[in-house]
N, C-alpha and C. Protein backbone atom coordinates (compact mmCIF):
# COMPACT_ATOMS: atom_id res chain seq x y z
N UNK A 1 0.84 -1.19 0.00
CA UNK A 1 0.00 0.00 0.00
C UNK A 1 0.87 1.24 0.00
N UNK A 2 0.40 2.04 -0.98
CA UNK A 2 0.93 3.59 -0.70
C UNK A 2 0.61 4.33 0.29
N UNK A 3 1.14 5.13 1.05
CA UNK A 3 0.87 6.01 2.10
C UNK A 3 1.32 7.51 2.34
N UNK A 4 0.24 8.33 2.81
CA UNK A 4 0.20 9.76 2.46
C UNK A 4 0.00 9.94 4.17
N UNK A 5 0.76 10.35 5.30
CA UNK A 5 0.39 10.99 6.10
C UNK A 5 0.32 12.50 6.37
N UNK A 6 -0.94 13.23 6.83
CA UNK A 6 -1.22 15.16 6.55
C UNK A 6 -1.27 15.02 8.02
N UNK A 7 -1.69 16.29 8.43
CA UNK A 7 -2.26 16.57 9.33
C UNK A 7 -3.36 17.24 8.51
N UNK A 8 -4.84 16.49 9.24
CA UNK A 8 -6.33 16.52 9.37
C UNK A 8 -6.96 17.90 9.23
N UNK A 9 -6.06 18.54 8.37
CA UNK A 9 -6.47 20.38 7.86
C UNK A 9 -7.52 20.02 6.68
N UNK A 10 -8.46 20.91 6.32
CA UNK A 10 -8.65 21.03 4.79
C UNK A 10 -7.87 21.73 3.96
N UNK A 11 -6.45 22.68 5.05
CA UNK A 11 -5.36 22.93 4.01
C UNK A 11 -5.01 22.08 3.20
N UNK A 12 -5.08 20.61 3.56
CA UNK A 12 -4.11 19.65 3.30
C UNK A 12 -4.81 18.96 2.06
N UNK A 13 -6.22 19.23 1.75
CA UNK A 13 -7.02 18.63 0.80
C UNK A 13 -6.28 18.50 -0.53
N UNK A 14 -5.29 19.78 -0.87
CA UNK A 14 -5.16 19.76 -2.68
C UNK A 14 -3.79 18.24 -2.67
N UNK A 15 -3.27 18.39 -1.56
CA UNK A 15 -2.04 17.10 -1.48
C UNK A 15 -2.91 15.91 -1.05
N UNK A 16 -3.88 15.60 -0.49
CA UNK A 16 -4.76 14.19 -0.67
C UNK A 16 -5.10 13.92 -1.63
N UNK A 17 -6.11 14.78 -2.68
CA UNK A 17 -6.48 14.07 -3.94
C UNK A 17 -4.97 14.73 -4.86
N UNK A 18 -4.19 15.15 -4.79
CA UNK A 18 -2.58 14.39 -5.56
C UNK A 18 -2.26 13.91 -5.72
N UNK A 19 -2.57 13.11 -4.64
CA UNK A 19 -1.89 12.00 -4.16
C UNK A 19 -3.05 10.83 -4.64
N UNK A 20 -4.29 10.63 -4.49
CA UNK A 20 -5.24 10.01 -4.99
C UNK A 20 -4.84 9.76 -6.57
N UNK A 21 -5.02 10.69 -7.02
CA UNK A 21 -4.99 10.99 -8.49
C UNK A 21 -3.69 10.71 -9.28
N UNK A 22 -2.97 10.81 -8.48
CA UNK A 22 -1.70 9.78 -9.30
C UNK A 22 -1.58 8.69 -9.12
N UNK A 23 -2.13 7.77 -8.02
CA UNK A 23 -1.98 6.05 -7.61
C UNK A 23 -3.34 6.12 -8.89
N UNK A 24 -4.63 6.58 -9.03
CA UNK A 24 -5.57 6.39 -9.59
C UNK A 24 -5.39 6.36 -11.83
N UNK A 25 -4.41 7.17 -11.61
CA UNK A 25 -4.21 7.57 -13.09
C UNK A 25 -2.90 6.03 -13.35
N UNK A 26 -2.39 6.02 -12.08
CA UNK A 26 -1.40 4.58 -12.18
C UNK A 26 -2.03 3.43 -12.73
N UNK A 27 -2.95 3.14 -11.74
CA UNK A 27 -3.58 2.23 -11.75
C UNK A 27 -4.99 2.04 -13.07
N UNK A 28 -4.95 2.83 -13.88
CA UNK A 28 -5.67 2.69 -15.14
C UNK A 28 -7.27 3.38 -15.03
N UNK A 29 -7.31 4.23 -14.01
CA UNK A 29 -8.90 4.80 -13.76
C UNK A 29 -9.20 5.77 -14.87
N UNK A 30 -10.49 5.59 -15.26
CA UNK A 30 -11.26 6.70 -16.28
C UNK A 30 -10.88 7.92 -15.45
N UNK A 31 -11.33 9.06 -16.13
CA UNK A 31 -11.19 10.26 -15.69
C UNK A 31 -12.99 10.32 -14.52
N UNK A 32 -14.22 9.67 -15.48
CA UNK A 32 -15.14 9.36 -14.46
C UNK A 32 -14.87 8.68 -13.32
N UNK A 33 -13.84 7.77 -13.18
CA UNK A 33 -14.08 7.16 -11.72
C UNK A 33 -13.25 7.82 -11.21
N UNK A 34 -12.44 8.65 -11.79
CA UNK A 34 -11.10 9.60 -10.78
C UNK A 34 -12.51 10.99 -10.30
N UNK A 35 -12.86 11.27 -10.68
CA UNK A 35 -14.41 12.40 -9.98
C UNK A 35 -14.82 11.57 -9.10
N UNK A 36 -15.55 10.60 -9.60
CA UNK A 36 -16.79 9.71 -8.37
C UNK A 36 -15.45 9.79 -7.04
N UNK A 37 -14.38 9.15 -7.34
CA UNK A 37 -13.52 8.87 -5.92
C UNK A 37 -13.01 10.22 -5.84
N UNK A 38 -12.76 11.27 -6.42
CA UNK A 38 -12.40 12.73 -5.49
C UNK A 38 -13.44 13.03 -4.73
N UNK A 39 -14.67 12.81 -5.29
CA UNK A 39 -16.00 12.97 -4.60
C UNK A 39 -16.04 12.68 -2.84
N UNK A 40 -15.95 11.36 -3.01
CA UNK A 40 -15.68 10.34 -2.07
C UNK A 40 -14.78 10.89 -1.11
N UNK A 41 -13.89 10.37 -1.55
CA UNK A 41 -12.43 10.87 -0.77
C UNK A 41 -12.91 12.09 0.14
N UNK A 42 -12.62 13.47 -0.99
CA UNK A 42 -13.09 15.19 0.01
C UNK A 42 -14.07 15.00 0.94
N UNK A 43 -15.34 14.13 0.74
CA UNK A 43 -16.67 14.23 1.51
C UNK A 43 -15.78 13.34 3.29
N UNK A 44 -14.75 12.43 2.59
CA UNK A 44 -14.49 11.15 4.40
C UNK A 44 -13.27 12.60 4.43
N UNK A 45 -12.63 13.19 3.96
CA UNK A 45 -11.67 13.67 4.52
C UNK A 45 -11.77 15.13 4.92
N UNK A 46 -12.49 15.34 4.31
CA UNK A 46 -13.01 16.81 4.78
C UNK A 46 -13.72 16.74 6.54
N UNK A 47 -14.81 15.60 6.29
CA UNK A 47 -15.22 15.60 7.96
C UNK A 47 -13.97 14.89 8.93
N UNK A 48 -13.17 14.03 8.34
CA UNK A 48 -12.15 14.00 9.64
C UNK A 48 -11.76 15.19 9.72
N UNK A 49 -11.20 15.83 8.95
CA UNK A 49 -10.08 17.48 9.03
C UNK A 49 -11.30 18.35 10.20
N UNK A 50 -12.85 18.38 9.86
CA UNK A 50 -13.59 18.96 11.07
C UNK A 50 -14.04 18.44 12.16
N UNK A 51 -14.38 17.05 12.29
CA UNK A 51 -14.87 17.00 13.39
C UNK A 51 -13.93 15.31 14.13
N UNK A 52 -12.76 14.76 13.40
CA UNK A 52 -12.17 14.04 14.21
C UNK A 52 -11.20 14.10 15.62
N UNK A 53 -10.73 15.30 15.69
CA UNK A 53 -9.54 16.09 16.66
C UNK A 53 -10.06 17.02 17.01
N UNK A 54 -11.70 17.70 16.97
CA UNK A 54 -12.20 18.80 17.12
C UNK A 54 -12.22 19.19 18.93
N UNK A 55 -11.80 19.92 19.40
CA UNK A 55 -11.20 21.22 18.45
C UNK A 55 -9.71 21.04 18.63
N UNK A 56 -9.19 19.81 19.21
CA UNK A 56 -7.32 20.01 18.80
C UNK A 56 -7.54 19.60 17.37
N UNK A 57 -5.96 19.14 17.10
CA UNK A 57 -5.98 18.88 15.70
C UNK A 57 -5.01 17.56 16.24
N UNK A 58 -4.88 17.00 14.81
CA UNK A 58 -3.92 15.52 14.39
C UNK A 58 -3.59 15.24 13.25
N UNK A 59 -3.66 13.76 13.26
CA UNK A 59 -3.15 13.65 11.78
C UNK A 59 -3.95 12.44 11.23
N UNK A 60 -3.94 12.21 10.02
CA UNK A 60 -4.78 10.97 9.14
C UNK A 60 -3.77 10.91 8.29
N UNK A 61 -3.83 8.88 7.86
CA UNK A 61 -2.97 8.21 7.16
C UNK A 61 -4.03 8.17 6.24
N UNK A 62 -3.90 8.03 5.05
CA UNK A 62 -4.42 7.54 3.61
C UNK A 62 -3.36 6.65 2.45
N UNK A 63 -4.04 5.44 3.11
CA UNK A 63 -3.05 4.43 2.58
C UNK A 63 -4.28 3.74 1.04
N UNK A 64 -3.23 3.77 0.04
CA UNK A 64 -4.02 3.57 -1.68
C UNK A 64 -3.28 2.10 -1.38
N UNK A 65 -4.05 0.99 -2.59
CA UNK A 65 -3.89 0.01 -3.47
C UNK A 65 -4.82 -0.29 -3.91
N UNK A 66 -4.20 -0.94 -5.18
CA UNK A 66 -5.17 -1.23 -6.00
C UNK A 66 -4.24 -3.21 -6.58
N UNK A 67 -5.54 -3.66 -6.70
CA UNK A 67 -4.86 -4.97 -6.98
C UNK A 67 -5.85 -6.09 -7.53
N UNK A 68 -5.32 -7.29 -8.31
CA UNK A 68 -6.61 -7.85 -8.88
C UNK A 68 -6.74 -7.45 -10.34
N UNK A 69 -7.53 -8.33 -11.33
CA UNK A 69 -8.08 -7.71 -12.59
C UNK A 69 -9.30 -8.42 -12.73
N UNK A 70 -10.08 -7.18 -13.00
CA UNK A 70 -9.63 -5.82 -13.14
C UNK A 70 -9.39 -5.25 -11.63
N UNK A 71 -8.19 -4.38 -11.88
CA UNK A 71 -7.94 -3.63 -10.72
C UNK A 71 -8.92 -3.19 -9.34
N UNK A 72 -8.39 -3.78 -8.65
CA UNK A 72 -9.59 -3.22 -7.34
C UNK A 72 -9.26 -2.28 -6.95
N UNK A 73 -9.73 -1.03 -6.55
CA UNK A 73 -8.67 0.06 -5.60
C UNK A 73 -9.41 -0.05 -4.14
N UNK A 74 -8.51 0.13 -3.07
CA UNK A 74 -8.69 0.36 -2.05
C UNK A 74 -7.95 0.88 -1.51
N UNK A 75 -8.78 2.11 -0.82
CA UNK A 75 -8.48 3.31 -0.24
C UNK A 75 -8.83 3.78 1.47
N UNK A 76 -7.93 4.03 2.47
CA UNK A 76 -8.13 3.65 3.92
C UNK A 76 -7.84 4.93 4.41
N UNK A 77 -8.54 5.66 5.47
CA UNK A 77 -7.94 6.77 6.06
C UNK A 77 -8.27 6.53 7.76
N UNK A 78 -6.92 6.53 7.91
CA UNK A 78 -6.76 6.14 9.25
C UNK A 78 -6.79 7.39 10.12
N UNK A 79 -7.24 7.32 11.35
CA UNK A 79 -7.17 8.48 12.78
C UNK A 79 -7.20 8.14 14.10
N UNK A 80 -6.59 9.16 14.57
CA UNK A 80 -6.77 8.69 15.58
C UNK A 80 -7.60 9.32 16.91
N UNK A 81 -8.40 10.02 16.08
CA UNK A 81 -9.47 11.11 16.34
C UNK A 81 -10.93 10.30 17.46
N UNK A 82 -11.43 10.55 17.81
CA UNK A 82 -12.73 10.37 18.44
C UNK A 82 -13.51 9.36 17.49
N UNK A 83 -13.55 8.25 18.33
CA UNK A 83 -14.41 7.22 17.92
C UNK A 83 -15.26 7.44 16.86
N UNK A 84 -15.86 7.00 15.91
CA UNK A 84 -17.36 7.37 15.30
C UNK A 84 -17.19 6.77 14.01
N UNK A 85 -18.53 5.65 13.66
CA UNK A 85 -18.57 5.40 13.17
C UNK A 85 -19.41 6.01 11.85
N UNK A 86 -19.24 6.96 10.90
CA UNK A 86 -20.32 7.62 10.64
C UNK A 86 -21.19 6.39 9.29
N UNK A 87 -21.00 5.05 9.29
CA UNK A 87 -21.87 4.39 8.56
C UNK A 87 -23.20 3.97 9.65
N UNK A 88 -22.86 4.11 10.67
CA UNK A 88 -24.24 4.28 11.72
C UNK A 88 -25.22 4.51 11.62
N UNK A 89 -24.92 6.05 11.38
CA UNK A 89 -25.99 6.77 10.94
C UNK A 89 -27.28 6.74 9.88
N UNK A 90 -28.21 6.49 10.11
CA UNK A 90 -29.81 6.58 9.46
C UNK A 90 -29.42 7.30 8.09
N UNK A 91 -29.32 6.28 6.78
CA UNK A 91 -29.69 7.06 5.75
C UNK A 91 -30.32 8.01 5.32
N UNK A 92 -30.20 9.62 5.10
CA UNK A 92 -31.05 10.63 5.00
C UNK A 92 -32.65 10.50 3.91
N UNK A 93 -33.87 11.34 4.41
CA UNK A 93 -34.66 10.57 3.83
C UNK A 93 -34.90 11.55 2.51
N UNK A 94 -34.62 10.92 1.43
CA UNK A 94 -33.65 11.97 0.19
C UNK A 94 -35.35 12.52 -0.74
N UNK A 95 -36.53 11.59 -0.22
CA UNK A 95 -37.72 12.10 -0.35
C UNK A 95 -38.37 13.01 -0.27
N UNK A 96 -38.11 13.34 0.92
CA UNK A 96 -37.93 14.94 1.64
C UNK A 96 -37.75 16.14 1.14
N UNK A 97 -37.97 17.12 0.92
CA UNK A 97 -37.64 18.31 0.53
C UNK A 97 -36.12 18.58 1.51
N UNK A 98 -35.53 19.74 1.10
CA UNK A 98 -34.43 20.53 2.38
C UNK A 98 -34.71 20.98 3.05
N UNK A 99 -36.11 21.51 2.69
CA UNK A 99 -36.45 22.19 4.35
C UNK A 99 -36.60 21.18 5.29
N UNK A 100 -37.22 19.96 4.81
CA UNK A 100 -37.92 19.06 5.73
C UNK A 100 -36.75 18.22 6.62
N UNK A 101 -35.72 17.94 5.69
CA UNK A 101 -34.84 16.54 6.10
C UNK A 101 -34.11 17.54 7.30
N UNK A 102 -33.42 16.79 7.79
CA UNK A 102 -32.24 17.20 8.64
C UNK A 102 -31.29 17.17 8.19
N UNK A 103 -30.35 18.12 8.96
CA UNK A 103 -29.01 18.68 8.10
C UNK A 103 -28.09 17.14 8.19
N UNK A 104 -27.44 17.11 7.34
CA UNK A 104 -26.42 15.68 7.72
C UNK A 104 -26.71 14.62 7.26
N UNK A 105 -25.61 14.03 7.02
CA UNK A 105 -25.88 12.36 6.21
C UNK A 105 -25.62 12.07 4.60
N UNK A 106 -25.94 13.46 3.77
CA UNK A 106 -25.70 13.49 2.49
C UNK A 106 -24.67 13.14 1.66
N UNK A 107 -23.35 13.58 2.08
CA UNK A 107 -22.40 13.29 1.71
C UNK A 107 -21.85 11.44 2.03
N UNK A 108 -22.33 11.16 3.36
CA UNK A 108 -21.82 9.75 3.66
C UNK A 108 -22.82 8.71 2.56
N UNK A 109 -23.74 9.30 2.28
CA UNK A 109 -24.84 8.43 1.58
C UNK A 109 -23.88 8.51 0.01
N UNK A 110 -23.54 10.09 -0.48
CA UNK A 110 -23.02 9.75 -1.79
C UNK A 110 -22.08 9.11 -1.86
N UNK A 111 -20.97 8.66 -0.48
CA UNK A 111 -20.06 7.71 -0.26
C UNK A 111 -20.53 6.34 -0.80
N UNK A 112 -21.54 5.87 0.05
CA UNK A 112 -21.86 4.20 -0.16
C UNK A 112 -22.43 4.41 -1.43
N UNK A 113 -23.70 5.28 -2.45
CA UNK A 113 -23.81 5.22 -3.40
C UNK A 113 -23.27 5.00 -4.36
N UNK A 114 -21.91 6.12 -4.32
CA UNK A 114 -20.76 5.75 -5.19
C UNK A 114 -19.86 5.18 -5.20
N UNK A 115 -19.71 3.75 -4.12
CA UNK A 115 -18.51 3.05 -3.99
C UNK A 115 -19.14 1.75 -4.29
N UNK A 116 -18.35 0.62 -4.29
CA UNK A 116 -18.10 -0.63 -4.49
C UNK A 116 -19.14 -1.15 -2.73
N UNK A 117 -17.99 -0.99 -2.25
CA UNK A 117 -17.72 -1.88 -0.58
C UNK A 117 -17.25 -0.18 0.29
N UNK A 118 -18.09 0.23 1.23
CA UNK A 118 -17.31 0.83 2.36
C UNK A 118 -17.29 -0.16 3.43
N UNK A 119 -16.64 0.29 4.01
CA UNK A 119 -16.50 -0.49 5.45
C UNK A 119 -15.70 0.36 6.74
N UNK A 120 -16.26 0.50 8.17
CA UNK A 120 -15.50 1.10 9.16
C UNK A 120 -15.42 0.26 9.96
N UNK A 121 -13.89 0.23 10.96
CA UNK A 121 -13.53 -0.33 12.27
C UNK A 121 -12.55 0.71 13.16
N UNK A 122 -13.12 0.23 14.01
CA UNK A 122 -12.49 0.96 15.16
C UNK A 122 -11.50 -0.20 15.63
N UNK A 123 -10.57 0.02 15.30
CA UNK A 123 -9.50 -0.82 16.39
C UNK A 123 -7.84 -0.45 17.25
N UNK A 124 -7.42 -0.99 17.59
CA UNK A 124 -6.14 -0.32 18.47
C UNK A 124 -6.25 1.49 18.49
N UNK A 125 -7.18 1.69 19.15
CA UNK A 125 -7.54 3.75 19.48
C UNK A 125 -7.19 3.83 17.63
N UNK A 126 -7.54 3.39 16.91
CA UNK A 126 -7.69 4.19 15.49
C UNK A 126 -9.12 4.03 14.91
N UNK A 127 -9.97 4.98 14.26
CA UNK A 127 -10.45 4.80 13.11
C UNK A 127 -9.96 4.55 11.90
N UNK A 128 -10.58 3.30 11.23
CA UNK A 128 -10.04 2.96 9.86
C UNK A 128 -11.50 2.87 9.10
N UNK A 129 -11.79 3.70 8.05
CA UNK A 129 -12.48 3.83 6.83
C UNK A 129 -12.01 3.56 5.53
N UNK A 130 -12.43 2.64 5.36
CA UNK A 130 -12.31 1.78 3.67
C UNK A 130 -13.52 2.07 2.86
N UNK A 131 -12.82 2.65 1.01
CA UNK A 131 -13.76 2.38 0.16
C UNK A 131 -12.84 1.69 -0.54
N UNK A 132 -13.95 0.76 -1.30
CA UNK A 132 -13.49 0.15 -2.43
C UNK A 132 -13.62 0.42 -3.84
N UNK A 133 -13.19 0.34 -4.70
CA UNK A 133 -14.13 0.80 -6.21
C UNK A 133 -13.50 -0.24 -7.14
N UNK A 134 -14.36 -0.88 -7.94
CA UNK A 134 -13.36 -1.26 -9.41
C UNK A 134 -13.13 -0.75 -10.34
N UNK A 135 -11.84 -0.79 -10.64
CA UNK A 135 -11.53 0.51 -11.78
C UNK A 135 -12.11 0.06 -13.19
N UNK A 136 -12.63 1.39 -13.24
CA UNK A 136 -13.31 1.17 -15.04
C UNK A 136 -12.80 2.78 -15.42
């Protein structure tokens, strides 16, 4: 696995998907599945950078591979931030108007929509968040 450790800024956003986007362009991804996974990616890394170390700060690992044919990619961002699983959470009810729904959930939903496999564990004081995608 490749590995990118930041500290958990959204300064740090344009060097995560850089770093995305060159294992992704490696590994043979359309320019569509390099969007769907920047998508992805900004929406899990943007809320660690706000609310994992809130209000200290830290750091997150984002470890890439891709492997298999066709290529699998899998993508992990590790912390060591405050517990939380945010696949928990009650799918937003997308029926709803905006006034009606409650704020939150949108982005984690376009996560599982647009991925393969997510998956979260909490283990040794880290959060670890996995998506998967197959490259097309």
């Amino acid at each position: 696995m490749k590995r990118l450790t930041v500290n958990a800024s959204t300064d740090n956003l344009p060097k995560v998907l850089e770093f995305i986007d060159s294992e992704l362009e490696t590994a043979g991804a359309s320019m569509k599945m390099i969007f769907q996974i920047d998508l992805a990616v900004e929406e899990i890394y943007v809320n660690i950078a706000h609310y994992a170390y809130a209000p200290d700060d830290g750091n997150v690992i984002i470890q890439f591979d891709s492997y298999g044919e066709p290529p699998l990619v899998e993508i992990q961002f590790i912390d060591q931030g405050n517990p939380f699983n945010p696949l928990d959470n009650p799918d937003p009810d997308i029926t709803l108007t905006a006034e009606e729904r409650q704020i939150g959930g949108l982005g984690v939903l376009m996560v599982k929509k647009s991925m393969d496999e997510v998956d979260y564990r909490f283990e040794e004081n880290e959060n670890i968040l996995t998506i998967k995608k197959l490259v097309s």
